[in-house]
N, C-alpha and C. Protein backbone atom coordinates (compact mmCIF):
# COMPACT_ATOMS: atom_id res chain seq x y z
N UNK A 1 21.18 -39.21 37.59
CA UNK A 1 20.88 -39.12 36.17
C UNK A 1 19.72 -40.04 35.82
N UNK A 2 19.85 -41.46 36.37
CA UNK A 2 18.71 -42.05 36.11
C UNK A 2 17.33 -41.83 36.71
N UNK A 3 17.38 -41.29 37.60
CA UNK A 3 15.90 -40.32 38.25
C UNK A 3 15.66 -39.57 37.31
N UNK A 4 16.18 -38.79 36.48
CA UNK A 4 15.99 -37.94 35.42
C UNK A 4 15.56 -38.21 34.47
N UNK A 5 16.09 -39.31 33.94
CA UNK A 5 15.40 -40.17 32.46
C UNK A 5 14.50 -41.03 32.85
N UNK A 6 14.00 -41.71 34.29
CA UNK A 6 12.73 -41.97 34.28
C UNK A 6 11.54 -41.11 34.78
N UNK A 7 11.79 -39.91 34.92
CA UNK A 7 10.49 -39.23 34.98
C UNK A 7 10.30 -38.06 33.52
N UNK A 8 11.55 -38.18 32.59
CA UNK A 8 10.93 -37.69 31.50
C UNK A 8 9.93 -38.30 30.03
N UNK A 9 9.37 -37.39 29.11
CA UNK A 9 8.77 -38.25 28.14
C UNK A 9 9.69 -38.38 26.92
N UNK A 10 9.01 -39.23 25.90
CA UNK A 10 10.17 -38.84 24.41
C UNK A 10 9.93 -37.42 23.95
N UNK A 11 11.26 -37.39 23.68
CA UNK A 11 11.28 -35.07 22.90
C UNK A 11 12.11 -34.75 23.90
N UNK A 12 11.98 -34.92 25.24
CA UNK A 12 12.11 -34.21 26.29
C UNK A 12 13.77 -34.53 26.15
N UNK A 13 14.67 -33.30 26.54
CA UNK A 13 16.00 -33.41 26.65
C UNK A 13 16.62 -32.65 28.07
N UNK A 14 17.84 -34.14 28.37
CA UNK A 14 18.27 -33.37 29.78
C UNK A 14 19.33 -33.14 29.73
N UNK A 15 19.89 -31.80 30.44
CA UNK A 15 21.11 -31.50 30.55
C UNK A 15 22.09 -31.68 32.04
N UNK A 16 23.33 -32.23 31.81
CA UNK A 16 23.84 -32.78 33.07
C UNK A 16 25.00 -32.19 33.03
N UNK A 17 25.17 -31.25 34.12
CA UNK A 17 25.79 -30.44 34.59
C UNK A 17 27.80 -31.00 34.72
N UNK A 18 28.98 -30.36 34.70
CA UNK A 18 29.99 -30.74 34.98
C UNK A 18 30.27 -31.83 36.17
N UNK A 19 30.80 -32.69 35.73
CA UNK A 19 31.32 -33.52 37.16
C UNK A 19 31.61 -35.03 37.03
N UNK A 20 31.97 -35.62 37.95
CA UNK A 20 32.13 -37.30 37.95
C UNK A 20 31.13 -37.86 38.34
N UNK A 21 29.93 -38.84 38.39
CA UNK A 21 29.16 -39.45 38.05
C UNK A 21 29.21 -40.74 38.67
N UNK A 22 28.88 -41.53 39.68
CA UNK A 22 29.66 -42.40 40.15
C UNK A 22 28.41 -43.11 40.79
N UNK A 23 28.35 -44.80 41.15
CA UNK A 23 27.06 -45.18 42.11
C UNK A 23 26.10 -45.63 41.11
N UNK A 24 25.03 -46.03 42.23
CA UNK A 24 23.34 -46.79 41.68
C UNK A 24 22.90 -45.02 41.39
N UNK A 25 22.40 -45.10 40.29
CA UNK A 25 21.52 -44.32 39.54
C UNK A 25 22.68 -43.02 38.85
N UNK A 26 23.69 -43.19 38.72
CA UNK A 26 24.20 -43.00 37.99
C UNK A 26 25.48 -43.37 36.85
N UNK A 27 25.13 -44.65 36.82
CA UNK A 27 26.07 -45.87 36.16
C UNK A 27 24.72 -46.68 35.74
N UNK A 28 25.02 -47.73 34.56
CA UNK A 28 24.14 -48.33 34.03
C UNK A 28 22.96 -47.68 34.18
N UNK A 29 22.98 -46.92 33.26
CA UNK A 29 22.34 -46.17 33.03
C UNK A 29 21.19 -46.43 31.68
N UNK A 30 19.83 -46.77 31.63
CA UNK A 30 18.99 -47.21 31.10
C UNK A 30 18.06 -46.52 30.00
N UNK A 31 17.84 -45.99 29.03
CA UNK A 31 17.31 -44.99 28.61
C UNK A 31 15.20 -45.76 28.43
N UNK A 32 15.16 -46.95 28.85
CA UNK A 32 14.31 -47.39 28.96
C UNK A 32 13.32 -47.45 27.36
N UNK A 33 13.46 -47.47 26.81
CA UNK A 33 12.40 -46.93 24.94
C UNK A 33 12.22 -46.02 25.47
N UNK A 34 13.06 -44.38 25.79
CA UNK A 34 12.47 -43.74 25.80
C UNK A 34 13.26 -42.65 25.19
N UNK A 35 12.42 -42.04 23.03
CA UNK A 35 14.03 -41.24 22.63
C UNK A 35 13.34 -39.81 23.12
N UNK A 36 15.18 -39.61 24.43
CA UNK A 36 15.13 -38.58 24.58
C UNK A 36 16.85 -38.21 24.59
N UNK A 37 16.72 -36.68 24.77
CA UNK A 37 18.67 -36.90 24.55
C UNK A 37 19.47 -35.99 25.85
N UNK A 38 19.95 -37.03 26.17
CA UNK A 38 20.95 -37.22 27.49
C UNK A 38 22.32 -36.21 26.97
N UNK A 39 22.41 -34.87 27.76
CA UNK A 39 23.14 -34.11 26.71
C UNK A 39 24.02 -32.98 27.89
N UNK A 40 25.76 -33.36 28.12
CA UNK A 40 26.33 -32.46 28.97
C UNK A 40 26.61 -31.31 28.79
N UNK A 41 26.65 -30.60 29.72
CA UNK A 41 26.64 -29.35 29.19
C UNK A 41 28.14 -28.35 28.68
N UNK A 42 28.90 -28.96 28.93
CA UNK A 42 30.52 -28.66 28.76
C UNK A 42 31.11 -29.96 28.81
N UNK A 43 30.89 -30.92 27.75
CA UNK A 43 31.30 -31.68 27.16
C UNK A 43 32.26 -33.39 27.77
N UNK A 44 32.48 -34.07 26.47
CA UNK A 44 33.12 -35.17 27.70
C UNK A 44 34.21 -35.04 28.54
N UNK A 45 35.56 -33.72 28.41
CA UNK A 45 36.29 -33.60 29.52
C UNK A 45 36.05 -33.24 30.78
N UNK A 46 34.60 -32.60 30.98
CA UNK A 46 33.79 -32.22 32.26
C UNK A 46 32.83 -32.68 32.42
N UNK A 47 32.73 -33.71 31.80
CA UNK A 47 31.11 -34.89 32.50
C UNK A 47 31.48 -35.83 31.93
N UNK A 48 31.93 -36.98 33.59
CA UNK A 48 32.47 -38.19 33.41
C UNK A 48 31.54 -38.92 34.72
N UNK A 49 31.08 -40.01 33.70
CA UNK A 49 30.32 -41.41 34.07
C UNK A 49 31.65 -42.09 34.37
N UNK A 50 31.76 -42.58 35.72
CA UNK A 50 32.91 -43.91 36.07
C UNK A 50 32.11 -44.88 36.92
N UNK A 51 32.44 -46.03 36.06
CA UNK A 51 31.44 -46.90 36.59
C UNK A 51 32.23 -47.56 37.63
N UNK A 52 32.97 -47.59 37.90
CA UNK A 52 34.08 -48.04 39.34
C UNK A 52 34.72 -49.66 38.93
N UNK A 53 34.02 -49.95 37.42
CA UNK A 53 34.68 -51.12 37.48
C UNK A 53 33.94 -52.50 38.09
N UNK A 54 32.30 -51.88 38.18
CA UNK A 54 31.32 -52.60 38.52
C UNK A 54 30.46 -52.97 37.86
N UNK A 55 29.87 -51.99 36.42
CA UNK A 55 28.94 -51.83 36.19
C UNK A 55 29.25 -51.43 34.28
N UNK A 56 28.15 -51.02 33.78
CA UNK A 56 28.77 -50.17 32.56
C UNK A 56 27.82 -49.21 32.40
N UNK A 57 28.56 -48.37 31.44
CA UNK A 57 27.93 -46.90 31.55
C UNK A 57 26.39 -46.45 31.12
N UNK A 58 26.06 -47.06 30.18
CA UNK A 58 24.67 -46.98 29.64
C UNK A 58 24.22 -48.35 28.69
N UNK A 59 23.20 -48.56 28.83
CA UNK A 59 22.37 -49.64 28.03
C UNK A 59 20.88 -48.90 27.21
N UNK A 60 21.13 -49.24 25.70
CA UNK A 60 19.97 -49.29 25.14
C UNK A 60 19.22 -50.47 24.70
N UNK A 61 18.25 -50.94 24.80
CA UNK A 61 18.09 -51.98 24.67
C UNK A 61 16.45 -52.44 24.60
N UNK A 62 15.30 -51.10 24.68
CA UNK A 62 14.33 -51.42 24.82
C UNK A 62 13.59 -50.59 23.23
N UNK A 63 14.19 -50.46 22.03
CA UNK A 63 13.72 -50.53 20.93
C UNK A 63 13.88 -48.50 20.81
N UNK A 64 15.01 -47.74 21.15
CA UNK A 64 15.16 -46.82 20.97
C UNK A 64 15.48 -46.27 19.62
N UNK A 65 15.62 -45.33 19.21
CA UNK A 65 15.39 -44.78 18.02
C UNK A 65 16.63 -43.74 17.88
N UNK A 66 17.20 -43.24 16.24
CA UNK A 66 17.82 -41.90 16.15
C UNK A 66 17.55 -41.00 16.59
N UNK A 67 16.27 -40.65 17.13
CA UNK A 67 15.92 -39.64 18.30
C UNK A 67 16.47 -39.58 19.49
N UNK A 68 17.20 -40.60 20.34
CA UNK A 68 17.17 -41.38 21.56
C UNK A 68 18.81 -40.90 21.57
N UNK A 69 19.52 -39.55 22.08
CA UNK A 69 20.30 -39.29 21.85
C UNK A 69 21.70 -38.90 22.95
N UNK A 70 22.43 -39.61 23.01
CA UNK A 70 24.06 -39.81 23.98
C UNK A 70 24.75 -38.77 23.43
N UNK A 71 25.09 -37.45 24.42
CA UNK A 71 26.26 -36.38 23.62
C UNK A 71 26.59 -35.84 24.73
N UNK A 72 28.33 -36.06 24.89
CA UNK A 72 28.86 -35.34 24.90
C UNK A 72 29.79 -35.57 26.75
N UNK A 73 29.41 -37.30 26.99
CA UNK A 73 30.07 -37.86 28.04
C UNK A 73 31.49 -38.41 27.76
N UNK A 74 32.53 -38.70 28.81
CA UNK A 74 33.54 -39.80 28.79
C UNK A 74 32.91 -40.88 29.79
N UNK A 75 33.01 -41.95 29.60
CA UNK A 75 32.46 -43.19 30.32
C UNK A 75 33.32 -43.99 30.21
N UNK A 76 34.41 -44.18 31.55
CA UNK A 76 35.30 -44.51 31.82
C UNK A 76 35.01 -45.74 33.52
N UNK A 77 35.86 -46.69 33.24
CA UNK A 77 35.96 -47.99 33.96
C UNK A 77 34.61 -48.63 34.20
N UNK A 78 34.22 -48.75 33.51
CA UNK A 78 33.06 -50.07 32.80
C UNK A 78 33.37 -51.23 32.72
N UNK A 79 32.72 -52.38 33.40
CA UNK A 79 33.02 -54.02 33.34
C UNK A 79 31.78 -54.58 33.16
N UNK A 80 31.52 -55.25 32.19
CA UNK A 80 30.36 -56.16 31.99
C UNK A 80 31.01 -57.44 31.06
N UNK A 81 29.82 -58.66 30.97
CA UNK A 81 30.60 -59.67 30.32
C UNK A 81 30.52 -58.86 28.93
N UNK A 82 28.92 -57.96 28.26
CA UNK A 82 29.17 -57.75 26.63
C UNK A 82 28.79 -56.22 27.03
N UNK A 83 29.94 -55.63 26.18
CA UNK A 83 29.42 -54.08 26.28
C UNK A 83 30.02 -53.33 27.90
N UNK A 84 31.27 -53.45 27.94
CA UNK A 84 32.28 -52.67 29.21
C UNK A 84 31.48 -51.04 29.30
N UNK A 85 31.30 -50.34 28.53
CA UNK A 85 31.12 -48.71 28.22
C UNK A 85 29.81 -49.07 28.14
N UNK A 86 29.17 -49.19 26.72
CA UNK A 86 28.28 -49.11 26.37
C UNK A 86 27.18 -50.41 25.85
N UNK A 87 26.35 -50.64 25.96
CA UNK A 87 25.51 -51.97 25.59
C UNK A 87 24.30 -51.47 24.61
N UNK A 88 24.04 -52.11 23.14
CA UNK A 88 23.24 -51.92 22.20
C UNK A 88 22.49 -53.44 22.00
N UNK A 89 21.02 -53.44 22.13
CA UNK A 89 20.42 -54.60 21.33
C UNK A 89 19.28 -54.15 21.20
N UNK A 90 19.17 -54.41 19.41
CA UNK A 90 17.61 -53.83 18.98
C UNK A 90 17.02 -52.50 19.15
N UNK A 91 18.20 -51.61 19.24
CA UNK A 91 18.23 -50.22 19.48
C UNK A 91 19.32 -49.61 18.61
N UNK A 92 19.16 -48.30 18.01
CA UNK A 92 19.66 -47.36 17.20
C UNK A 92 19.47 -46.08 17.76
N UNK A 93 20.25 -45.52 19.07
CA UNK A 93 20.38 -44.08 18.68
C UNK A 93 22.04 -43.60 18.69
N UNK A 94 21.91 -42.40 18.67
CA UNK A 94 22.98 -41.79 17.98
C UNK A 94 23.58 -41.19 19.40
N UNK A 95 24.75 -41.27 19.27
CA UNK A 95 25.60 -40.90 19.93
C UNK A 95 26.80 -40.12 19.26
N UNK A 96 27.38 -38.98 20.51
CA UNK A 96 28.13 -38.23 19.67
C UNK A 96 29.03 -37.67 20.99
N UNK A 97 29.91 -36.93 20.58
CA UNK A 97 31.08 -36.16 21.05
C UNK A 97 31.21 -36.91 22.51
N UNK A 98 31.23 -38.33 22.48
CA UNK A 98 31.67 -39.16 23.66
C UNK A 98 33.10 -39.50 23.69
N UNK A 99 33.53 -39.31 24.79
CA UNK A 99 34.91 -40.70 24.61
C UNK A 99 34.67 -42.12 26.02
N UNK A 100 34.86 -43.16 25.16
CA UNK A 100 34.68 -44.29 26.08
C UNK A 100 36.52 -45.17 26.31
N UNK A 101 36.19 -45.09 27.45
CA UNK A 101 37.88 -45.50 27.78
C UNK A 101 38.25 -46.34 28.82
N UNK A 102 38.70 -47.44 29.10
CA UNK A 102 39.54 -47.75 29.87
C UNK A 102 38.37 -48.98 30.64
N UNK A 103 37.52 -49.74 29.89
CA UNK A 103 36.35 -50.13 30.19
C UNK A 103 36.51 -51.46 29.16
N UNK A 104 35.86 -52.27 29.85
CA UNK A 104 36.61 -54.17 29.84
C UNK A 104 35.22 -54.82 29.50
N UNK A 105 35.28 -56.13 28.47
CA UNK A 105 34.50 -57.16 29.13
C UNK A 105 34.65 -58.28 28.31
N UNK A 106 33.66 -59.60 28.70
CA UNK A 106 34.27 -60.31 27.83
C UNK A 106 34.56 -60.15 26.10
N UNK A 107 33.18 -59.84 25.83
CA UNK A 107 33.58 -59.14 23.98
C UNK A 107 32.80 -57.81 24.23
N UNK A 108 33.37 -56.57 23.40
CA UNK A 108 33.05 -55.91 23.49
C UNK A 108 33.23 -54.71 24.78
N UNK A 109 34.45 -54.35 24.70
CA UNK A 109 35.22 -53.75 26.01
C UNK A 109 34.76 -52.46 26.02
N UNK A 110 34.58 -51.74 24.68
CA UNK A 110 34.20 -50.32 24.79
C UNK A 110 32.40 -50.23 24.42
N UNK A 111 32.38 -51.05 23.56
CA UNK A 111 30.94 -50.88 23.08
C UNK A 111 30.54 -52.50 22.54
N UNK A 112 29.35 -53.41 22.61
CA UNK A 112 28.62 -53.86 22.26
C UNK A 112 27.30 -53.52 21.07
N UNK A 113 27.49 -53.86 20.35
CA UNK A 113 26.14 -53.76 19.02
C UNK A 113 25.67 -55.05 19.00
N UNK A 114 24.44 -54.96 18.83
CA UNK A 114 23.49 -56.43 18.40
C UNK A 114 22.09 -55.61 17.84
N UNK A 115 22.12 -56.16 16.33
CA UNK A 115 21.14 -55.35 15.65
C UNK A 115 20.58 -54.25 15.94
N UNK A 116 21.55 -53.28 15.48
CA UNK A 116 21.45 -51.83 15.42
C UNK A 116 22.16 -51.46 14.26
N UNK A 117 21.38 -49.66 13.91
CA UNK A 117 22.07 -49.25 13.19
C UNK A 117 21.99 -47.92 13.84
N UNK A 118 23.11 -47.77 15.08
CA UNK A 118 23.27 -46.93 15.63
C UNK A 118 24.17 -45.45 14.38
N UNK A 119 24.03 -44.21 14.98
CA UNK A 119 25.27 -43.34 14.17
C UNK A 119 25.73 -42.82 15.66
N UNK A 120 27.10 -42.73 15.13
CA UNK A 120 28.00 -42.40 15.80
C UNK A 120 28.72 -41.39 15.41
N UNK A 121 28.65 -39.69 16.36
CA UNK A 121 29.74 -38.75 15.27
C UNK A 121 30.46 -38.49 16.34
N UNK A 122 32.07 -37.84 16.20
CA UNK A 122 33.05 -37.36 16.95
C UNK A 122 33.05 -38.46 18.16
N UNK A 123 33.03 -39.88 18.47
CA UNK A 123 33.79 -40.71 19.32
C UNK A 123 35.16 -41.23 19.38
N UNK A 124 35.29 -41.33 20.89
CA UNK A 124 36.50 -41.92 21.07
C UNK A 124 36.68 -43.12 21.62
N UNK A 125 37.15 -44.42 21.07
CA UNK A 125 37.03 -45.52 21.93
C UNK A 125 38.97 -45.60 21.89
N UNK A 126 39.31 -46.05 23.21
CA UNK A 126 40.40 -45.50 23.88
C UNK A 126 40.82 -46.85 24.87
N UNK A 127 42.15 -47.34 24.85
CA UNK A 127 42.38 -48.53 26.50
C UNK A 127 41.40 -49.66 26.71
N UNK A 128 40.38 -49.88 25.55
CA UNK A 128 39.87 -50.90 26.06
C UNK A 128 40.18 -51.98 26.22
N UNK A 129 39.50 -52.93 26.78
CA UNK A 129 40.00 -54.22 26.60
C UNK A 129 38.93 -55.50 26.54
N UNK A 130 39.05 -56.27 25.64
CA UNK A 130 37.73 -57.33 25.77
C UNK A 130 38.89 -59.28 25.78
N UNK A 131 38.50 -59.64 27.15
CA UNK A 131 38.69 -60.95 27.25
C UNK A 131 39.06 -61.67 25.82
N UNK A 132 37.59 -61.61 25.14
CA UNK A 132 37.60 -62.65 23.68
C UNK A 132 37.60 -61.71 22.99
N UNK A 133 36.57 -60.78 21.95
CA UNK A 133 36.54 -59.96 21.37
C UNK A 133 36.30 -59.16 21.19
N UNK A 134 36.50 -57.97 20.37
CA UNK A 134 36.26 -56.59 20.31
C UNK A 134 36.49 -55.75 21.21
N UNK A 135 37.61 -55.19 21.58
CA UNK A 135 38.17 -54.53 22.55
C UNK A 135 37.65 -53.17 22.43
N UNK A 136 37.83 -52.21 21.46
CA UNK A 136 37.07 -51.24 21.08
C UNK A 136 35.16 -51.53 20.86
N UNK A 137 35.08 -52.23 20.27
CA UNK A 137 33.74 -52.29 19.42
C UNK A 137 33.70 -53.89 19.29
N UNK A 138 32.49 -54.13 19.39
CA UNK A 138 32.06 -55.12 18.96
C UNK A 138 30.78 -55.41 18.30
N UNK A 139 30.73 -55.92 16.83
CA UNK A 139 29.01 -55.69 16.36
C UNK A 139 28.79 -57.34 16.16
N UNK A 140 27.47 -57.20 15.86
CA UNK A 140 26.76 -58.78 15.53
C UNK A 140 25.60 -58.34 15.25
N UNK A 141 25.53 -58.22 13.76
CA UNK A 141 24.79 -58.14 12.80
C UNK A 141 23.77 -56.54 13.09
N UNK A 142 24.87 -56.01 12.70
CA UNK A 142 24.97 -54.54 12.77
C UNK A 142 25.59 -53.78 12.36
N UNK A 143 24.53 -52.43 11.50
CA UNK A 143 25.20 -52.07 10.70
C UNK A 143 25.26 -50.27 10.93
N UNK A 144 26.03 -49.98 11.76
CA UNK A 144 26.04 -48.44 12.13
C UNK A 144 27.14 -47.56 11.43
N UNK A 145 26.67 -46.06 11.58
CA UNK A 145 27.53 -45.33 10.95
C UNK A 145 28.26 -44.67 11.76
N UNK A 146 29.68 -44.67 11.49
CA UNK A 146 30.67 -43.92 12.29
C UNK A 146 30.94 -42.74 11.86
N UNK A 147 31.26 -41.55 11.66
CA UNK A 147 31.66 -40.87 11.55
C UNK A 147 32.58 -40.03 12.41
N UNK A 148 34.09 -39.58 11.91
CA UNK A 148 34.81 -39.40 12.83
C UNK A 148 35.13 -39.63 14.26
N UNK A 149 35.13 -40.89 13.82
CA UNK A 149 35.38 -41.97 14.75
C UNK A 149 36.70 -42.83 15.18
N UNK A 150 37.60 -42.52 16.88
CA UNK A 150 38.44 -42.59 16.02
C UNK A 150 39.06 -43.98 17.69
N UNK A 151 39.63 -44.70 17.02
CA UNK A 151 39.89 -46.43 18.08
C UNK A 151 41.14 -46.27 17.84
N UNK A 152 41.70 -46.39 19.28
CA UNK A 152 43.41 -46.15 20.03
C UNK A 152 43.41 -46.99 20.97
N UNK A 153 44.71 -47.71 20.82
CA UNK A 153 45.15 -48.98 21.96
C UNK A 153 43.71 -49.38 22.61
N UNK A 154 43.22 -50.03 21.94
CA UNK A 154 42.03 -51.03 22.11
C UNK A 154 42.93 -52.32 21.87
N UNK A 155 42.39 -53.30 22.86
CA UNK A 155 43.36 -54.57 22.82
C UNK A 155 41.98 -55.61 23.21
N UNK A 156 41.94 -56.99 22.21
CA UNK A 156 41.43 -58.48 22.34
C UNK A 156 42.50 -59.69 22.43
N UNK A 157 42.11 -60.25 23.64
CA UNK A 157 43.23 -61.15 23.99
C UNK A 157 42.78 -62.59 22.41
N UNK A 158 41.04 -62.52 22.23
CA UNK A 158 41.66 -63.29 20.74
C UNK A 158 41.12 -62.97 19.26
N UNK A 159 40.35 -61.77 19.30
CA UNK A 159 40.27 -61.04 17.76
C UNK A 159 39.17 -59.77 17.96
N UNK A 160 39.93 -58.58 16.78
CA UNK A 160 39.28 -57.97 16.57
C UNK A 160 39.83 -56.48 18.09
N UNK A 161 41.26 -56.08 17.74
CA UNK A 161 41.27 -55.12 19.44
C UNK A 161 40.61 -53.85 18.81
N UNK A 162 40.66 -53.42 17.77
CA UNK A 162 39.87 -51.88 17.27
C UNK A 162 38.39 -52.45 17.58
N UNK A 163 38.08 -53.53 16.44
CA UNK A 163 36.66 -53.53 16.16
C UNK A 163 36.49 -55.10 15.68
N UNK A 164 35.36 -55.97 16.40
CA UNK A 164 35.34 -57.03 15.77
C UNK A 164 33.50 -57.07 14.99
N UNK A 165 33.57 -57.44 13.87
CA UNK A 165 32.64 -57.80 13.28
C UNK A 165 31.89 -59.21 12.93
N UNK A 166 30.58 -59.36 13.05
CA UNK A 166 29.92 -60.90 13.12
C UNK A 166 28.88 -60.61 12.40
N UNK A 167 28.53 -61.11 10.87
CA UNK A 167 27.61 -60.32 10.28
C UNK A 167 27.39 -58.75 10.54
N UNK A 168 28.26 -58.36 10.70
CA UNK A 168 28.30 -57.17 10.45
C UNK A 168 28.35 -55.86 8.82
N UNK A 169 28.22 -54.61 9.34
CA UNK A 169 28.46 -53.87 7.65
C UNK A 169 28.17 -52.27 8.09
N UNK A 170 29.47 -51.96 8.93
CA UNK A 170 29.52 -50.83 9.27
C UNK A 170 29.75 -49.72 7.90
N UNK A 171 29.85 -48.63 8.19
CA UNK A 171 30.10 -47.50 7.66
C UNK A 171 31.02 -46.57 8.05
N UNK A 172 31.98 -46.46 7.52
CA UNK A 172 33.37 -45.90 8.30
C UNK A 172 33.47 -44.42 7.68
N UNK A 173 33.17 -43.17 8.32
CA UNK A 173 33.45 -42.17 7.06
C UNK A 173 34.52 -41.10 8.15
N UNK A 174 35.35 -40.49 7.38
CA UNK A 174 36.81 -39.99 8.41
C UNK A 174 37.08 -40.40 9.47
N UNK A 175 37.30 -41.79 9.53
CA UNK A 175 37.49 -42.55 10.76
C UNK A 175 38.98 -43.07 11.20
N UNK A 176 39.53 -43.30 12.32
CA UNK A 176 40.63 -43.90 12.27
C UNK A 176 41.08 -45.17 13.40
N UNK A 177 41.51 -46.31 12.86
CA UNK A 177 41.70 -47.74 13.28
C UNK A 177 42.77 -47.63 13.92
């Protein structure tokens, strides 16, 4: 997958076929500033990123945009210290019809935010778990929109197991805690 997103441009969209996802270049997975949209083709019960419990599933982090678009993976056993599933800093794109599950770290077990105003539609954050905080979610000074969005047995051994906030100012619209 990541051979794929570094030889495309922004606009350009790839489609990733049914299957499990596993290894270097297809775990931590980088979208580099580049908005393009990473998009399965029969959805997150048939295209699963497992990071083995090494790694985490995708990082944005080089000034991506609502263009810059995540649909339609499960990204399951993710370990990092911030951001188990997913890692956000200084990046906003949108992600959708994901479920992230069963993926650890110190804060931020399912997802990491750091100034973003990512949107988020039809996710699932699911089993996570974060050391200190945010077992589901974790933001710091970030303000994204959820939409039908929905956090189950997410657990923080000391705050925040759905969602922990730090200067934060999400947007919750048919969502469930």
């Amino acid at each position: 997958i990541q051979n794929a997103i570094d030889v495309v441009d922004d606009g350009y969209t790839i489609q990733v076929a049914p299957g499990t996802y596993t290894g270097d270049g297809n775990i931590d997975l980088d979208f580099d500033g580049k908005n393009i949209s990473l998009i399965s083709e029969d959805g997150p019960e048939a295209t699963i990123i497992d990071c083995g419990d090494t790694e985490r599933g995708i990082t944005f982090w080089s000034g991506e945009d609502s263009t810059s678009v995540l649909d339609g993976f499960t990204i399951t056993n993710g370990n990092r210290s911030s951001g188990g599933g997913i890692y956000i800093e200084g990046s906003s794109p949108s992600i959708r019809n994901c479920i992230i599950t069963n993926c650890s770290a110190d804060d931020g077990g399912g997802m990491y935010l750091m100034e973003s105003t990512s949107s988020m539609t039809d996710v699932t954050f699911s089993g996570n778990t974060a050391d200190n905080k945010g077992g589901g979610m974790y933001l710091y000074s970030s303000s994204p929109t959820l939409t039908n969005v929905t956090f189950s047995n997410n657990t923080a051994l000391e705050l925040g197991g759905g969602m922990y906030l730090q200067g934060s100012s999400p947007t919750l619209t048919n969502s469930i805690l």
